[in-house]
C-alpha atoms as a PDB file:
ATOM      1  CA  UNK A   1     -23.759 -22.529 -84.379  1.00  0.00           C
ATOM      2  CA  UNK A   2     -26.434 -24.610 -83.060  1.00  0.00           C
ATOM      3  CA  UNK A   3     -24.824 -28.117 -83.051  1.00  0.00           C
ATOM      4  CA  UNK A   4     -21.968 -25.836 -80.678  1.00  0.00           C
ATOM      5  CA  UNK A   5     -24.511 -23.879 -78.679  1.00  0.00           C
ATOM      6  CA  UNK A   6     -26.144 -27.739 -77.733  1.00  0.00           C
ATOM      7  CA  UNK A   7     -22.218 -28.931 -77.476  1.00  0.00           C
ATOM      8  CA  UNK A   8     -21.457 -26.105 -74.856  1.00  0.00           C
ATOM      9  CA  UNK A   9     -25.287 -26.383 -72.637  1.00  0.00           C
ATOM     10  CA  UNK A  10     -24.919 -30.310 -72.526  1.00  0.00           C
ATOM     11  CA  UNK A  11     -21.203 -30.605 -71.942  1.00  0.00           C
ATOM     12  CA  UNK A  12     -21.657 -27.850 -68.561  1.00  0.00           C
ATOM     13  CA  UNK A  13     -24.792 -30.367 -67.585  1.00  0.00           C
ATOM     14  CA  UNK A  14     -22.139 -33.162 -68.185  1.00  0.00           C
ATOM     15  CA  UNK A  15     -19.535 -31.653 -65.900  1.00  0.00           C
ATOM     16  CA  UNK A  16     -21.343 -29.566 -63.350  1.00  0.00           C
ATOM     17  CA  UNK A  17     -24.516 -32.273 -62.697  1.00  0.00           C
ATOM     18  CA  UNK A  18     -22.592 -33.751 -59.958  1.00  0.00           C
ATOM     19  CA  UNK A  19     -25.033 -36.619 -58.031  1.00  0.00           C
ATOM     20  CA  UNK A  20     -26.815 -37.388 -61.244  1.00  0.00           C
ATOM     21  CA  UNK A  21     -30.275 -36.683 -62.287  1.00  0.00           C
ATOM     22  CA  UNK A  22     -31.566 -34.806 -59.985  1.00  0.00           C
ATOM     23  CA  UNK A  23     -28.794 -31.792 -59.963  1.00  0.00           C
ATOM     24  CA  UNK A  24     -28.538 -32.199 -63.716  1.00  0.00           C
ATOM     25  CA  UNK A  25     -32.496 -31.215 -63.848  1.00  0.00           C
ATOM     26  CA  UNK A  26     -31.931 -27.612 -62.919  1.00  0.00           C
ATOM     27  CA  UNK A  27     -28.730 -26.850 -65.068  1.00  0.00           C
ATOM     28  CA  UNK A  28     -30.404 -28.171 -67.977  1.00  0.00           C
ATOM     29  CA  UNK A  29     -33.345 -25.673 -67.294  1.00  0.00           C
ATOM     30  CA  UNK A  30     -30.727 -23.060 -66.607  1.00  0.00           C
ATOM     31  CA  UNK A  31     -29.292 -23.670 -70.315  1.00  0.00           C
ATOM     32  CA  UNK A  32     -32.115 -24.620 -72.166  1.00  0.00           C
ATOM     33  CA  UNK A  33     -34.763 -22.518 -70.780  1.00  0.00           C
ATOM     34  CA  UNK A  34     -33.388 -19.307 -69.225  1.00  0.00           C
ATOM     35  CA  UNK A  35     -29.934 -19.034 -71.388  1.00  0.00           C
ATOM     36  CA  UNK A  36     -30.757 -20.132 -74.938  1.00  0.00           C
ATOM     37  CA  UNK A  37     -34.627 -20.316 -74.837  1.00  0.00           C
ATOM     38  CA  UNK A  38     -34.799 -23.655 -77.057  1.00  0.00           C
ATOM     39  CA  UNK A  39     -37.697 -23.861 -74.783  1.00  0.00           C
ATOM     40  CA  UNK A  40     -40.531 -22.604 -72.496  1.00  0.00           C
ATOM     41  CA  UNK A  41     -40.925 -23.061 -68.906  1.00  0.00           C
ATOM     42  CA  UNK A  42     -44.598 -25.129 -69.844  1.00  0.00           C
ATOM     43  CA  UNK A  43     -42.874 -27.137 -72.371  1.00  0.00           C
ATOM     44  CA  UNK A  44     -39.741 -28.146 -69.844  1.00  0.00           C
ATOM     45  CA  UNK A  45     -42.198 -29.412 -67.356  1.00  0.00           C
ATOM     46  CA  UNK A  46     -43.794 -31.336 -70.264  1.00  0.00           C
ATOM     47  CA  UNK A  47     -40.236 -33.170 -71.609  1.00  0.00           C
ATOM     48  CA  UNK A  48     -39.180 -33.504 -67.915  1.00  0.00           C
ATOM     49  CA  UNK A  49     -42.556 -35.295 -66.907  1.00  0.00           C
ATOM     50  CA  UNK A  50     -42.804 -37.152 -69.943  1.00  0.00           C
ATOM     51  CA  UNK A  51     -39.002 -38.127 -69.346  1.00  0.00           C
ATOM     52  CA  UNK A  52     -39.285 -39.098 -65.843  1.00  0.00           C
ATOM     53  CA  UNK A  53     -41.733 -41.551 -66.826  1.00  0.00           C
ATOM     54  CA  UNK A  54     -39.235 -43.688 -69.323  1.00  0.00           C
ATOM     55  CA  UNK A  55     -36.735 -45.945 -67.950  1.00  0.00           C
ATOM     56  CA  UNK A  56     -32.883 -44.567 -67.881  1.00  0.00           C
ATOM     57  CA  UNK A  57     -30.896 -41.865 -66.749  1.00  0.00           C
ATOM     58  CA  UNK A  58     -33.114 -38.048 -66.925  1.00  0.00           C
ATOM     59  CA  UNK A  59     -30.013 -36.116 -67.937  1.00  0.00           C
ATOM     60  CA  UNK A  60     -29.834 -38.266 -71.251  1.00  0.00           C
ATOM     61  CA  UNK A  61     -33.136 -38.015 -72.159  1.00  0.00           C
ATOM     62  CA  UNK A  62     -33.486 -34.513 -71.527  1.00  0.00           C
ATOM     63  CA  UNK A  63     -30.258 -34.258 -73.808  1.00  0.00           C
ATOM     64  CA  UNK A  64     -31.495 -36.448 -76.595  1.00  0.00           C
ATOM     65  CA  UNK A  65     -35.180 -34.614 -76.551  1.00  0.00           C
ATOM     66  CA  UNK A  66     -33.927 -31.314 -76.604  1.00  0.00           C
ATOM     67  CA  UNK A  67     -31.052 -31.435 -79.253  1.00  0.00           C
ATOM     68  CA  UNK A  68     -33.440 -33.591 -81.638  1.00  0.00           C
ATOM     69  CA  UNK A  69     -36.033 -30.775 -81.095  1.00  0.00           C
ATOM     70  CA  UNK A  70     -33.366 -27.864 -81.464  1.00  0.00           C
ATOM     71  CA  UNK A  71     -31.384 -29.505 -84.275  1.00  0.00           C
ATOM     72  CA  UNK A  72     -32.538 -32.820 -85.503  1.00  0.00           C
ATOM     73  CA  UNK A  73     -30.611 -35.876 -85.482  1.00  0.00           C
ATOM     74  CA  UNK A  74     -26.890 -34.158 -84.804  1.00  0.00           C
ATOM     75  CA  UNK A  75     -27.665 -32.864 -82.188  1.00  0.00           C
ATOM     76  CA  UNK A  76     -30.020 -35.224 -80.465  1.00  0.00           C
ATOM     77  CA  UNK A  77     -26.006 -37.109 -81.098  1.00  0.00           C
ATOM     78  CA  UNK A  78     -24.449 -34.119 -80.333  1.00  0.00           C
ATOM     79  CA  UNK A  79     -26.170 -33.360 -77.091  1.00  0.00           C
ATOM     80  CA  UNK A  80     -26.218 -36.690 -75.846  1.00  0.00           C
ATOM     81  CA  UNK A  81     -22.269 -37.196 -76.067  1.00  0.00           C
ATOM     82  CA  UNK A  82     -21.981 -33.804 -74.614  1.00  0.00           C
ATOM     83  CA  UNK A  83     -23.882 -35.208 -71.782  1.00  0.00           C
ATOM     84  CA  UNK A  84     -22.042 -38.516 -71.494  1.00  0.00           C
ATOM     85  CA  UNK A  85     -18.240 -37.769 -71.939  1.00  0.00           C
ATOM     86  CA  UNK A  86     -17.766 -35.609 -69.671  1.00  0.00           C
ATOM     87  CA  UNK A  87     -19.077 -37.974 -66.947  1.00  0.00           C
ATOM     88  CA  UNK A  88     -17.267 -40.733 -67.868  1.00  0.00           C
ATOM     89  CA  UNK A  89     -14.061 -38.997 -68.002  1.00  0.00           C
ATOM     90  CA  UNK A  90     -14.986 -37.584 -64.665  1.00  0.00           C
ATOM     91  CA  UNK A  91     -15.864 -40.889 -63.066  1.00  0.00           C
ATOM     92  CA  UNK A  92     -12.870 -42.155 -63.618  1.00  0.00           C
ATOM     93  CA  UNK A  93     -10.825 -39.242 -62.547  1.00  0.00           C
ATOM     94  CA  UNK A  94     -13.227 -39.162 -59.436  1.00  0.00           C
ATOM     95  CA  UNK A  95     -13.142 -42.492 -58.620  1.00  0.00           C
ATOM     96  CA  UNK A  96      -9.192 -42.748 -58.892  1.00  0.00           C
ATOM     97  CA  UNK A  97      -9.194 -40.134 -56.524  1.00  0.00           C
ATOM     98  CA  UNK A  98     -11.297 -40.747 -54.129  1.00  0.00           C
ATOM     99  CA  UNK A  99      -9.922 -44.458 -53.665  1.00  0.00           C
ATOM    100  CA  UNK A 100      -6.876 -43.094 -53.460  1.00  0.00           C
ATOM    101  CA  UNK A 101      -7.859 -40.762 -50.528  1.00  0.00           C
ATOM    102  CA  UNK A 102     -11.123 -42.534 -48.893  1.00  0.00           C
ATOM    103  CA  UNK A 103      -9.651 -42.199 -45.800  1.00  0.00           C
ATOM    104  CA  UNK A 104      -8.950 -38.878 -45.578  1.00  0.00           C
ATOM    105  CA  UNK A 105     -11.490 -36.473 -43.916  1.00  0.00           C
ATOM    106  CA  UNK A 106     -11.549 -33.815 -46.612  1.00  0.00           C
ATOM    107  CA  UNK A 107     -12.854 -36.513 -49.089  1.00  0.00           C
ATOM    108  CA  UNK A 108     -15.528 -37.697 -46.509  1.00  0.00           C
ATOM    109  CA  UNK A 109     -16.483 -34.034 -45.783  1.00  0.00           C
ATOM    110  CA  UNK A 110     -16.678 -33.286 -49.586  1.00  0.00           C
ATOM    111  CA  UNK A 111     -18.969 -36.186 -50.165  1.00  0.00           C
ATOM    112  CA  UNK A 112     -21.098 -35.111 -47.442  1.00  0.00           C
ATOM    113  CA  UNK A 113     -21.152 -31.441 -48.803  1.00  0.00           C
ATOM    114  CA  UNK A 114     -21.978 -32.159 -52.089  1.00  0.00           C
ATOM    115  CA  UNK A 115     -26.263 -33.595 -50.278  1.00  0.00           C
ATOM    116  CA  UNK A 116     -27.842 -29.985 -49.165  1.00  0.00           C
ATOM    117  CA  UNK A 117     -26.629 -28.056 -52.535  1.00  0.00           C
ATOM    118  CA  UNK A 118     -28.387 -30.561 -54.174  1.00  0.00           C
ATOM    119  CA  UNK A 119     -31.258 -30.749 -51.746  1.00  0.00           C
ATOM    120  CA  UNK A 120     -31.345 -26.596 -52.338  1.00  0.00           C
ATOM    121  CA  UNK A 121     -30.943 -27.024 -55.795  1.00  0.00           C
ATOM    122  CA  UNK A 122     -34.152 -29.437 -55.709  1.00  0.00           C
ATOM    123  CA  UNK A 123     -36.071 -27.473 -53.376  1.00  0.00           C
ATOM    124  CA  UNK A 124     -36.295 -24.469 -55.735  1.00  0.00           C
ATOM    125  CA  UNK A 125     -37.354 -25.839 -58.849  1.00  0.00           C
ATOM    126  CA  UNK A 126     -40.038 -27.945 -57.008  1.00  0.00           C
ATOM    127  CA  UNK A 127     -41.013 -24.264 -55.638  1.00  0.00           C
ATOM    128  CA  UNK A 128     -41.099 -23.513 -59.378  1.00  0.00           C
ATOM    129  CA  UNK A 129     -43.697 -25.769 -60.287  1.00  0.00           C
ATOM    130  CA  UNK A 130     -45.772 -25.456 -57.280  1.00  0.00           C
ATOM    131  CA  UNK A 131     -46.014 -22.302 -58.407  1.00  0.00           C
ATOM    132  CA  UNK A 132     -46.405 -23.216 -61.518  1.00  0.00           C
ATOM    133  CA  UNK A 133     -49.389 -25.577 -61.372  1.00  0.00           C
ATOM    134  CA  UNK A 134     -51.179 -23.192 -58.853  1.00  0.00           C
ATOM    135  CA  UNK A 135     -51.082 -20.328 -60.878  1.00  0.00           C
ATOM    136  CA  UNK A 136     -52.486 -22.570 -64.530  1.00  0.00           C
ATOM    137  CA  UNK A 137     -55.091 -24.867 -62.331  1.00  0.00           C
ATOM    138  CA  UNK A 138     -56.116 -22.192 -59.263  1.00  0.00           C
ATOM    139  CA  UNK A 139     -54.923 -22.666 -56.325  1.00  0.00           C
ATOM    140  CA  UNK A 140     -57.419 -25.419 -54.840  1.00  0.00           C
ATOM    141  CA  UNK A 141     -56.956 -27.880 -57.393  1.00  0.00           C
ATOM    142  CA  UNK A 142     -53.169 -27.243 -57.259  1.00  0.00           C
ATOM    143  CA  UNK A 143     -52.937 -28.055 -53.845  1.00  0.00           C
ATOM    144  CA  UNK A 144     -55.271 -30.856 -53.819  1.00  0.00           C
ATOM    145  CA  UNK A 145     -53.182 -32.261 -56.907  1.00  0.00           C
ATOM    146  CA  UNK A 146     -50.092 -31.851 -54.987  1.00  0.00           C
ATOM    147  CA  UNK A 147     -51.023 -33.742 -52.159  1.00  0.00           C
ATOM    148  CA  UNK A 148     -52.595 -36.656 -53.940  1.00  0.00           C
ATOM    149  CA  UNK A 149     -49.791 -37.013 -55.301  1.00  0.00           C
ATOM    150  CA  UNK A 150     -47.374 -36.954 -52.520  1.00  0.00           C
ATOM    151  CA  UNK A 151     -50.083 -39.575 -50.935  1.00  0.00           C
ATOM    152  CA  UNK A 152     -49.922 -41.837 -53.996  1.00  0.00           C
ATOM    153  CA  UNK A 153     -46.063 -41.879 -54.708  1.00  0.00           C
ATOM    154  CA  UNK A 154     -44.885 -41.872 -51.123  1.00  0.00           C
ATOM    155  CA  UNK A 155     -47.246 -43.364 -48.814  1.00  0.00           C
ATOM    156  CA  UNK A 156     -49.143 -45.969 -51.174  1.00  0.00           C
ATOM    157  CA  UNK A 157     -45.755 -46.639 -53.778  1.00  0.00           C
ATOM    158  CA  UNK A 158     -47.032 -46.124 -57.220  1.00  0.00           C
ATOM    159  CA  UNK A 159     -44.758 -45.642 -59.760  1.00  0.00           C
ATOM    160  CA  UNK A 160     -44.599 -42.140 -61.028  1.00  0.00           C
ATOM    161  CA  UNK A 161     -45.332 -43.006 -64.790  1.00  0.00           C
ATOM    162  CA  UNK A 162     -48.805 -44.350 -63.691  1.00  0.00           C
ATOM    163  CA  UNK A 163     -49.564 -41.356 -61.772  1.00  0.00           C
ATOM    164  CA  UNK A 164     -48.574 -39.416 -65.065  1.00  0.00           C
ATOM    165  CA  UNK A 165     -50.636 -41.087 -67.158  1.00  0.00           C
ATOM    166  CA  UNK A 166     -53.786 -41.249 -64.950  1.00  0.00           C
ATOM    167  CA  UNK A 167     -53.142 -37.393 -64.698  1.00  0.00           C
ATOM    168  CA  UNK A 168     -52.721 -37.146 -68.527  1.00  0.00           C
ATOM    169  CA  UNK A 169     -55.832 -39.142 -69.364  1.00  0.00           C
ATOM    170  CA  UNK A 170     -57.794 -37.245 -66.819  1.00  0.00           C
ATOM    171  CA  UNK A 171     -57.401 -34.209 -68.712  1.00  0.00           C
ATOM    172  CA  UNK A 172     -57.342 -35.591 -71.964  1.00  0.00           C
ATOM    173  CA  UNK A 173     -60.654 -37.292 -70.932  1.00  0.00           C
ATOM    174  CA  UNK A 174     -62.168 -34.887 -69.043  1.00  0.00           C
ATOM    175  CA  UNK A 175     -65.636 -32.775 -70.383  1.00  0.00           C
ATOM    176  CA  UNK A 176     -64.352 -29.407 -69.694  1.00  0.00           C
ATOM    177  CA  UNK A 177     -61.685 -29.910 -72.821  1.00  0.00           C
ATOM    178  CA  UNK A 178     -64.041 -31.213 -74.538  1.00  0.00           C
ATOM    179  CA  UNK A 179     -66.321 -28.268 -74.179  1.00  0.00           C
ATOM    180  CA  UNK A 180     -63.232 -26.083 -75.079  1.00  0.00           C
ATOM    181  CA  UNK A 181     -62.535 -27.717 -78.182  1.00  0.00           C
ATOM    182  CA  UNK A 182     -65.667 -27.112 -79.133  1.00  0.00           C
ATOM    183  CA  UNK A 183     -66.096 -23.674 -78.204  1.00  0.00           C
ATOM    184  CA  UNK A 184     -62.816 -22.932 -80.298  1.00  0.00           C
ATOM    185  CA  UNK A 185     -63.689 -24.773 -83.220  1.00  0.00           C
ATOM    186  CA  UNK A 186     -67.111 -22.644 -83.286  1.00  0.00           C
END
């Protein structure tokens, strides 16, 4: 039941994550986190960080991290062709379509419509973990995070893996864990 339940989650990323990665990001949530609960909000953020920092497409490693975690190595398989076929099957219907009718002004306006759902879409799960981050490291160092980042990655260009792992090794690094491991090893 599994191997189907990662089937059916992947397959409606597959066919409704029209525009690629970035609308695919909240329907896997939707499936993964709110419908079946393979995994917690926390460990999402974690898989999609870690993910945007390897090379490739997000919705297939999302797939092949989540079905390896829910069922091993069927359904990392599973999940992943669930993600795939449908979009290759759809890019060629698409594409045979569309050249067919480029010209036309529904096709045009359909194109154009497709930008601000997405841009919504996006919008609200960055929302999410704004909230998110503000509420686990206060609201100061949420906001101050937030904005260093948005100065490093947009204004100065560094790649978002780098940022990620400074971040990572900050904390892993930092004294305050340390002290906490200690504390809870007492």
């Amino acid at each position: 039941m599994k191997l189907w339940n990662l089937f059916l989650a992947f397959f409606r990323v597959g066919i409704l994550g029209y525009g690629g990665g970035p609308s695919a990001i909240p329907l896997v949530h939707k499936e993964v986190v709110e419908k079946y609960k393979w995994m917690s909000d926390d460990d999402f953020s974690d898989v999609l960080a870690l993910g945007n920092a390897l090379p490739g497409p997000i919705a297939t490693k999302l797939a092949g991290y989540i079905g390896w975690r829910v069922s091993g190595w069927l359904g990392m398989i599973v999940s992943v062709l669930a993600t795939i076929v449908p979009t290759i099957i759809l890019m060629i219907l698409l594409l045979t379509v569309l050249n067919a009718y480029r010209e036309k002004p529904w096709v045009q306006g359909m194109s154009k419509a497709v930008v601000p759902v997405v841009g919504v879409m996006l919008a609200v799960m960055t929302w999410d973990f704004i909230a998110k981050s503000t509420s686990g490291l206060g609201k100061v160092w949420g906001i101050a995070l937030l904005v260093i980042s948005f100065v490093v990655l947009e204004l100065i260009g560094i790649h978002p893996a780098i940022l990620i792992g400074i971040l990572i090794a900050g904390a892993l690094l930092s004294p305050g864990k340390r002290k906490e491991r200690k504390v809870k090893a007492s």
